[in-house]
C-alpha atoms as a PDB file:
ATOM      1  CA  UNK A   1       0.000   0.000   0.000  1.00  0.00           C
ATOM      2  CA  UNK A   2       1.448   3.816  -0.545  1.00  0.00           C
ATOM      3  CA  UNK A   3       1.742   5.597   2.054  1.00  0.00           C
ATOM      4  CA  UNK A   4      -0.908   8.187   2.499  1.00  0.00           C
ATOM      5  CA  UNK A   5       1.915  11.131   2.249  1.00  0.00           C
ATOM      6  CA  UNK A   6       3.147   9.834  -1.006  1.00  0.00           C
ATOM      7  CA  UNK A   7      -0.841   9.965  -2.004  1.00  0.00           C
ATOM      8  CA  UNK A   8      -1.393  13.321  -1.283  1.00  0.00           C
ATOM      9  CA  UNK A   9       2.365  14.594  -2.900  1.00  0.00           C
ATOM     10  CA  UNK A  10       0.597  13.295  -6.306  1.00  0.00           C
ATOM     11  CA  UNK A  11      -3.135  13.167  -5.838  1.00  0.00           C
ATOM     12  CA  UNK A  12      -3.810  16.276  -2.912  1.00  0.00           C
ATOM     13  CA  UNK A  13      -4.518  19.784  -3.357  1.00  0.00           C
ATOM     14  CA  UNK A  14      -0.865  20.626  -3.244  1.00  0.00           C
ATOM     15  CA  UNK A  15      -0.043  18.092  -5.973  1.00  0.00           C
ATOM     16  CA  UNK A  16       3.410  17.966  -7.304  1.00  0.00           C
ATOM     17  CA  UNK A  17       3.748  18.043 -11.019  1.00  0.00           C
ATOM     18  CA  UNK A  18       5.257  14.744 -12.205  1.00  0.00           C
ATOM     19  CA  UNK A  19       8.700  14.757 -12.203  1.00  0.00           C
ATOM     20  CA  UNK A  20      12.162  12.792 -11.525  1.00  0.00           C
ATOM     21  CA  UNK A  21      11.937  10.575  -8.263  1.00  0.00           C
ATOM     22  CA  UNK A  22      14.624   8.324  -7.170  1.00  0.00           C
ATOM     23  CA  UNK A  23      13.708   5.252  -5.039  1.00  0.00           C
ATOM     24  CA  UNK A  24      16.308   3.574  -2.775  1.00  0.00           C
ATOM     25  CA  UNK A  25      15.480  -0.029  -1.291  1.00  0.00           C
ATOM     26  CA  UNK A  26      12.215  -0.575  -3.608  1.00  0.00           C
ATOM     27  CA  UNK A  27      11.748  -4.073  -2.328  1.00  0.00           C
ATOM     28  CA  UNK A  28       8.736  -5.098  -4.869  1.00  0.00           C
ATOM     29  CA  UNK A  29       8.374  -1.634  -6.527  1.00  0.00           C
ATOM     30  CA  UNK A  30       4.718  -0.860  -5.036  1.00  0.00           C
ATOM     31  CA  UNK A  31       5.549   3.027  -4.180  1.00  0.00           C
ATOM     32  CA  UNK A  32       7.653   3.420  -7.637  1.00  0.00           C
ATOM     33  CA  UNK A  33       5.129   1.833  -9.484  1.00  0.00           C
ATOM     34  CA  UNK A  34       2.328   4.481  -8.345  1.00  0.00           C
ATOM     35  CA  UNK A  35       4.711   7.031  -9.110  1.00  0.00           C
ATOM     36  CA  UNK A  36       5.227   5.914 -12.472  1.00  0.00           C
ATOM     37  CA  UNK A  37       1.775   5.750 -13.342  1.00  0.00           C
ATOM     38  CA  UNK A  38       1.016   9.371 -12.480  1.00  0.00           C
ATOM     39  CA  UNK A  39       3.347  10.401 -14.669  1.00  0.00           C
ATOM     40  CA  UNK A  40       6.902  10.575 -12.989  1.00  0.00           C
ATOM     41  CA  UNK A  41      10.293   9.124 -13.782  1.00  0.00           C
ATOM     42  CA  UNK A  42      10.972   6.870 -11.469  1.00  0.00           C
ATOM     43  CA  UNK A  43      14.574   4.972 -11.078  1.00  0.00           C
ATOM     44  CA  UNK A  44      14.360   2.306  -8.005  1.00  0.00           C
ATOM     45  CA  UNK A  45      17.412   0.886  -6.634  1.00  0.00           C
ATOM     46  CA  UNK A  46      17.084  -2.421  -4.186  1.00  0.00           C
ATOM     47  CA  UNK A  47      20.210  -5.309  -3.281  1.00  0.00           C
ATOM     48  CA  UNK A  48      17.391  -8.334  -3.442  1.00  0.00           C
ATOM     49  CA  UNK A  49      16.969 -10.284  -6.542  1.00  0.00           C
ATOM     50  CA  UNK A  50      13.709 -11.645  -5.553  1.00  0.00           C
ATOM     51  CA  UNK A  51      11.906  -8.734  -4.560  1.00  0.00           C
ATOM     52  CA  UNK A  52      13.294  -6.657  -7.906  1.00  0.00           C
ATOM     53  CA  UNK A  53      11.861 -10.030  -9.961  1.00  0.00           C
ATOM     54  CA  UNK A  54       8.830  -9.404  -8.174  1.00  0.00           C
ATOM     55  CA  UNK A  55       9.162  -5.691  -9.033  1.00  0.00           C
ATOM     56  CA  UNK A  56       9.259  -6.585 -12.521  1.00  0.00           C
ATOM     57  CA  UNK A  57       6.281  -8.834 -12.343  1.00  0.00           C
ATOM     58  CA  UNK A  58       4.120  -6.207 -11.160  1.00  0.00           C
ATOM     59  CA  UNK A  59       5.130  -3.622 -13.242  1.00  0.00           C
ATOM     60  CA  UNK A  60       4.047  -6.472 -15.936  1.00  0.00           C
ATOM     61  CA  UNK A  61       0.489  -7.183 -14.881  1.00  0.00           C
ATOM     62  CA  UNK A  62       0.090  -2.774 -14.530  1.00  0.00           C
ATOM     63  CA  UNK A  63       1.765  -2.449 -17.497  1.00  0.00           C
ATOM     64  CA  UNK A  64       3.901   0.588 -16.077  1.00  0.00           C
ATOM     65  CA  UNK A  65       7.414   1.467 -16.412  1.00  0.00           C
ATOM     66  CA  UNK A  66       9.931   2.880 -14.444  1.00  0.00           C
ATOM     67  CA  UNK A  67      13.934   2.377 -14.264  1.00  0.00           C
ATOM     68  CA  UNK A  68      15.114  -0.229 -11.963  1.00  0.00           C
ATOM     69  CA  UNK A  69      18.841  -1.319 -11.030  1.00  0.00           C
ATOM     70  CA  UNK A  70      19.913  -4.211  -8.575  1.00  0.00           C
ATOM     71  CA  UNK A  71      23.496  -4.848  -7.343  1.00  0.00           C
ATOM     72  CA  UNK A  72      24.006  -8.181  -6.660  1.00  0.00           C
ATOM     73  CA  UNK A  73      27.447  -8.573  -5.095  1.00  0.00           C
ATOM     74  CA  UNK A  74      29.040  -7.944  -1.957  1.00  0.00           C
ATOM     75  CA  UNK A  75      28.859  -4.446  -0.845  1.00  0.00           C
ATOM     76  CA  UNK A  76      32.581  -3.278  -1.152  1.00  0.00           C
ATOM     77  CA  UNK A  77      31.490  -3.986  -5.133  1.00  0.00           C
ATOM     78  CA  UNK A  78      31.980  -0.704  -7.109  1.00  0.00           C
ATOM     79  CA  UNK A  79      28.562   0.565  -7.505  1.00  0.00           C
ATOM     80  CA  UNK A  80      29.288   1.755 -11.057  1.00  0.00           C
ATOM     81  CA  UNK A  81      29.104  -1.895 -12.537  1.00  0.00           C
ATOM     82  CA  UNK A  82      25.193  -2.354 -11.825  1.00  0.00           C
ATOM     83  CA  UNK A  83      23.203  -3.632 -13.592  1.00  0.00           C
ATOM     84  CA  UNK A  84      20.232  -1.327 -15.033  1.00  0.00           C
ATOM     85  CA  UNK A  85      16.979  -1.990 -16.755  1.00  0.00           C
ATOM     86  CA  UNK A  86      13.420  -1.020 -17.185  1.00  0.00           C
ATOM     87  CA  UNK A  87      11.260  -2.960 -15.024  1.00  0.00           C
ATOM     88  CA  UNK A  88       7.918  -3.087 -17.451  1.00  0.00           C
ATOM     89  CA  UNK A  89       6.252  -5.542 -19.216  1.00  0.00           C
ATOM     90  CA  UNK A  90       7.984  -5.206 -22.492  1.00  0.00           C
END
């Protein structure tokens, strides 16, 4: 569920107009998901394979988009390397 303050940043009467949001520790993608289908760029970042898999699932049966990266190895690994891709269902 999104949190009601993330609800009324994109739905309330003091709305932000869609723009860039970065999302750190997405587990499965619910918050960047809503995001992305009001409009906003969303890039997610999150260390745990099966919760970005299930990230991409979702974004699958909405048919959103956003960006979404996972680092898999240990965390002295140079961030840099990561691996990046669109979690959609394309």
């Amino acid at each position: 569920m999104t949190p009601p303050e993330l609800v009324a940043l994109t739905e309330g009467p003091r709305r932000l107009p869609p723009g860039r949001a970065l999302e750190l520790g997405y587990g499965t993608g619910t918050n960047a998901l809503y995001f992305a289908r009001h409009g906003w760029d969303v890039t997610a970042v999150d260390l745990i394979d099966r919760a970005v898999e299930r990230a991409r699932q979702k974004a699958a049966e909405t048919g959103a988009a956003y960006g979404c990266c996972t680092e898999t190895a240990p965390a002295s690994t140079n961030w840099t390397r990561r691996a990046r891709s669109t979690c959609s269902s394309t």
